[in-house]
N, C-alpha and C. Protein backbone atom coordinates (compact mmCIF):
# COMPACT_ATOMS: atom_id res chain seq x y z
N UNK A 1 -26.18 3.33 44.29
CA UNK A 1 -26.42 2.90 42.93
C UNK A 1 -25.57 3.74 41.98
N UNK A 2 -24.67 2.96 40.92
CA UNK A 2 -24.13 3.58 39.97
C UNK A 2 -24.92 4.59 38.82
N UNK A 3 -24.38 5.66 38.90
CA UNK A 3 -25.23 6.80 38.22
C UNK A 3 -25.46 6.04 36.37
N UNK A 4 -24.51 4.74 36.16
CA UNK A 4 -24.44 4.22 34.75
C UNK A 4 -24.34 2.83 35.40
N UNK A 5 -25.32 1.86 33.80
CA UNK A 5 -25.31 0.58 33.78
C UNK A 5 -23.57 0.45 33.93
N UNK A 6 -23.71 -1.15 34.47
CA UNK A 6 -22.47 -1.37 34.57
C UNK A 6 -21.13 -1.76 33.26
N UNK A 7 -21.57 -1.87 32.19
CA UNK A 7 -20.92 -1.94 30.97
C UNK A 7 -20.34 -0.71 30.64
N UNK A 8 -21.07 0.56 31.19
CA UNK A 8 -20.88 1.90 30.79
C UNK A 8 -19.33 2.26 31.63
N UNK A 9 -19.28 1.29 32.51
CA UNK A 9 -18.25 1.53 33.65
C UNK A 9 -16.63 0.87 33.28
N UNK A 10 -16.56 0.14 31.91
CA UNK A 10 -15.74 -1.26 31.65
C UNK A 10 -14.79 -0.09 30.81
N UNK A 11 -13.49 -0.63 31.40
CA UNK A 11 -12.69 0.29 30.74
C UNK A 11 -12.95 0.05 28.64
N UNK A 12 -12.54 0.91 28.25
CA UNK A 12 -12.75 0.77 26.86
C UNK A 12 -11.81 0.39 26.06
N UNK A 13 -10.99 -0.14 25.20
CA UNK A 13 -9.71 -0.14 24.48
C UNK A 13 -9.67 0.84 23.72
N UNK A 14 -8.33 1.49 23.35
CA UNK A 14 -8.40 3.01 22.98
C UNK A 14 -7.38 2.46 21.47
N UNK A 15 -6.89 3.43 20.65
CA UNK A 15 -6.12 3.40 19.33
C UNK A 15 -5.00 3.54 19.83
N UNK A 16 -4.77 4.17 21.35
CA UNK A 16 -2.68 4.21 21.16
C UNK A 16 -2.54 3.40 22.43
N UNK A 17 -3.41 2.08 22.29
CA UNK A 17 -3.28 0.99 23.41
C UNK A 17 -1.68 0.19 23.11
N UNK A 18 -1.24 0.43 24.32
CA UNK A 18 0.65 -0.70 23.82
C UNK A 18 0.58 -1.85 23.96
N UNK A 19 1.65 -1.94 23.54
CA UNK A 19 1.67 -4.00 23.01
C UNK A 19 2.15 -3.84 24.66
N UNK A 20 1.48 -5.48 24.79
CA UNK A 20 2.12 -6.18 26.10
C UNK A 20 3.76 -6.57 26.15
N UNK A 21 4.18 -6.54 27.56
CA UNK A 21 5.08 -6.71 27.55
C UNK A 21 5.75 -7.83 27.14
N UNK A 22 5.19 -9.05 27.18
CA UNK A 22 5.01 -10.40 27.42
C UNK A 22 5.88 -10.47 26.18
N UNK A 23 6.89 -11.26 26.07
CA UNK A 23 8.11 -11.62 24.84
C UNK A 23 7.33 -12.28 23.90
N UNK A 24 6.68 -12.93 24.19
CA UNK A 24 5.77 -13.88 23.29
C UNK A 24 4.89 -13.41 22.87
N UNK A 25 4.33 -12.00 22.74
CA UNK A 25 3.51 -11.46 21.90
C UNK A 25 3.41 -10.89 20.22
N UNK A 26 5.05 -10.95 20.50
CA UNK A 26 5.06 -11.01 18.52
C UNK A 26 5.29 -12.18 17.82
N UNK A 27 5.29 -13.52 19.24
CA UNK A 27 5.20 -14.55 18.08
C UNK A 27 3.89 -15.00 18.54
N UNK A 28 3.50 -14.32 19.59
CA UNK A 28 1.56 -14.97 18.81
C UNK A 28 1.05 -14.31 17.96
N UNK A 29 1.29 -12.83 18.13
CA UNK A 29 0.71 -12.32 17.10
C UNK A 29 1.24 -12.65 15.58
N UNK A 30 2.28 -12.99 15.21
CA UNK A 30 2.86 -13.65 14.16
C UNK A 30 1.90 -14.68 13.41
N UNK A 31 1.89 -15.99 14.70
CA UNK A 31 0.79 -16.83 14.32
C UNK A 31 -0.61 -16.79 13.69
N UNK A 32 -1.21 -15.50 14.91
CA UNK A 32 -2.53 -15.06 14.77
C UNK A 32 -2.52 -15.06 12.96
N UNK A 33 -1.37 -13.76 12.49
CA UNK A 33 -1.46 -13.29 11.59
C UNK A 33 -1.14 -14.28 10.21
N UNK A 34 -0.62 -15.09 10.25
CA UNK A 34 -0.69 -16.72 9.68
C UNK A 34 -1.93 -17.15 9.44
N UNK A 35 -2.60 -17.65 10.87
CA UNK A 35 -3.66 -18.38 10.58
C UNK A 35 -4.63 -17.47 9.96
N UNK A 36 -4.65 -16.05 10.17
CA UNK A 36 -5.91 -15.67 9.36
C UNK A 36 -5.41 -15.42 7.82
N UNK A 37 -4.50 -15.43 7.62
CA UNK A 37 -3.58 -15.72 6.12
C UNK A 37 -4.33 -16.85 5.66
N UNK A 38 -4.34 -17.99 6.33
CA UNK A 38 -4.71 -19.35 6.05
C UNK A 38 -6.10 -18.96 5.53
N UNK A 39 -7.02 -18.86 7.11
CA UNK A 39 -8.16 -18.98 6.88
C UNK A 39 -8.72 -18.29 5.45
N UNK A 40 -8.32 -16.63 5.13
CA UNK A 40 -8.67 -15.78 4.00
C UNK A 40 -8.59 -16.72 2.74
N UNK A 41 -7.63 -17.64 2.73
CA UNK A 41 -6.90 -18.23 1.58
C UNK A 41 -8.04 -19.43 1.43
N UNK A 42 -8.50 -20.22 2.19
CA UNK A 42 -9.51 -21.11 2.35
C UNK A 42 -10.93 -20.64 1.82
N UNK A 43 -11.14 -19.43 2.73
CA UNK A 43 -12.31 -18.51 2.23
C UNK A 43 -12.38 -17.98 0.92
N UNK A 44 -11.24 -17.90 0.63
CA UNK A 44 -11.26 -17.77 -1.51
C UNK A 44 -11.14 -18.77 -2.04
N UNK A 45 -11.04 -19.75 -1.46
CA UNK A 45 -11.25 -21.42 -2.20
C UNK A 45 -12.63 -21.53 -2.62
N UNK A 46 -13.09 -21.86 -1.29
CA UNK A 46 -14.92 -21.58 -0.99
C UNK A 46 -15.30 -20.98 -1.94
N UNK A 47 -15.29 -19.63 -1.78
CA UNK A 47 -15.83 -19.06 -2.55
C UNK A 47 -15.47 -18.80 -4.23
N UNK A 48 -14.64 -19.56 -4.43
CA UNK A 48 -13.79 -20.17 -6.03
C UNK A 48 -15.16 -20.95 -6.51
N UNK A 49 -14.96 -21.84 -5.42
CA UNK A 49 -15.78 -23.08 -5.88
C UNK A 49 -17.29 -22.40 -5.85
N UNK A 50 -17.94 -22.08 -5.10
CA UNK A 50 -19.00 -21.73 -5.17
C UNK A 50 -19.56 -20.62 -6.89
N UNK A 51 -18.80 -20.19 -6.91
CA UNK A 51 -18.50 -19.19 -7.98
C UNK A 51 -18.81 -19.87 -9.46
N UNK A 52 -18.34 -20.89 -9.45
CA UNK A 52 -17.70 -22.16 -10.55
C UNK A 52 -19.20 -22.74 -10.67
N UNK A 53 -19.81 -23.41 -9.17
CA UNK A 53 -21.09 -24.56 -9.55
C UNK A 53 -22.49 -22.92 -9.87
N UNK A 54 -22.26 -21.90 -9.51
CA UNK A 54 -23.37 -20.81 -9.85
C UNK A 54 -22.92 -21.00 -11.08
N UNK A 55 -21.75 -20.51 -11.95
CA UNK A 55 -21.78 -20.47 -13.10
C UNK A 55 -22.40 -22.15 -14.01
N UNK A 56 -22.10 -23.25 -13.68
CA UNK A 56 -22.01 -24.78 -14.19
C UNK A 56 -24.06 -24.59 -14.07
N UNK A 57 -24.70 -23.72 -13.05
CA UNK A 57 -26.01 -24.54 -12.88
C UNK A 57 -26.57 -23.16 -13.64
N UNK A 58 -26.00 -22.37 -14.03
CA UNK A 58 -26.70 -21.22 -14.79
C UNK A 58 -26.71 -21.69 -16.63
N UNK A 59 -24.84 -22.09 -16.93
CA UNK A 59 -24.96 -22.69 -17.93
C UNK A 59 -26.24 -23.82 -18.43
N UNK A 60 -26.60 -24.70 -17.60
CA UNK A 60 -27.35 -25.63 -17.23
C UNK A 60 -28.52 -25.58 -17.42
N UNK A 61 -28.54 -24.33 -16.63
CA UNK A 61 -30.45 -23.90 -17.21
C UNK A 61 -30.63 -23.09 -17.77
N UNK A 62 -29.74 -21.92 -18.68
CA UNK A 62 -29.35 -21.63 -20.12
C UNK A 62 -29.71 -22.54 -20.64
N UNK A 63 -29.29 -23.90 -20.95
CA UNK A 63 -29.07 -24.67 -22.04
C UNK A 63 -30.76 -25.76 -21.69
N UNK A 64 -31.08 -25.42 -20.72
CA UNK A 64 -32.35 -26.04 -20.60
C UNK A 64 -33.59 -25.07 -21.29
N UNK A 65 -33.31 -23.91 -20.87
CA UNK A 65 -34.77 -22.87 -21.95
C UNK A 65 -34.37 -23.27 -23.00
N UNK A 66 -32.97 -22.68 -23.74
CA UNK A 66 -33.06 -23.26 -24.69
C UNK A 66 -33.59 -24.61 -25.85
N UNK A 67 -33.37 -25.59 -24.47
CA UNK A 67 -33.94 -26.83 -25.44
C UNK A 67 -35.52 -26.73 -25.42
N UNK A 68 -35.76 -25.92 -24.19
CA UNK A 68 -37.54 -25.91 -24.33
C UNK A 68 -38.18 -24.96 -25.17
N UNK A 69 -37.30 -24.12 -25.45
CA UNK A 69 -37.60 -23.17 -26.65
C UNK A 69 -37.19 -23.83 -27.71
N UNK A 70 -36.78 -24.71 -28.31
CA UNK A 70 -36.25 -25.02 -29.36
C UNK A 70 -37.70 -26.28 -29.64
N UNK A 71 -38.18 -27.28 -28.58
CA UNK A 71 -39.50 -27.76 -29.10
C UNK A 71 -40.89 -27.77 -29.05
């Protein structure tokens, strides 16, 4: 029996891990680094918009006390 669970045994990835040799690793990683360009850029859309209808439904019910305070 292993003196450690077996996860304890899985090599670890370290900070001065080297790029693969593989030629095609700086144009996936290229890509990678694209699409999460994309995605970030999408994710500040989202959250544009979301931003916009909090403000539109706050105005909204601002302007709703108001009218109920007003009769």
């Amino acid at each position: 029996m292993e003196p450690y669970p077996y996860y304890y045994s899985r090599r670890r990835p370290t900070a001065e891990a080297e790029e693969p040799s593989d030629p095609n690793f700086k144009l996936l990683l290229e890509e990678m680094q694209k699409m999460e360009m994309r995605l970030g850029q999408k994710l500040d859309e989202k959250y544009r918009i979301l931003e916009q209808l909090v403000e539109s439904s706050q105005q909204k019910a601002e302007a709703r006390l108001i009218s109920l305070e007003m009769s």
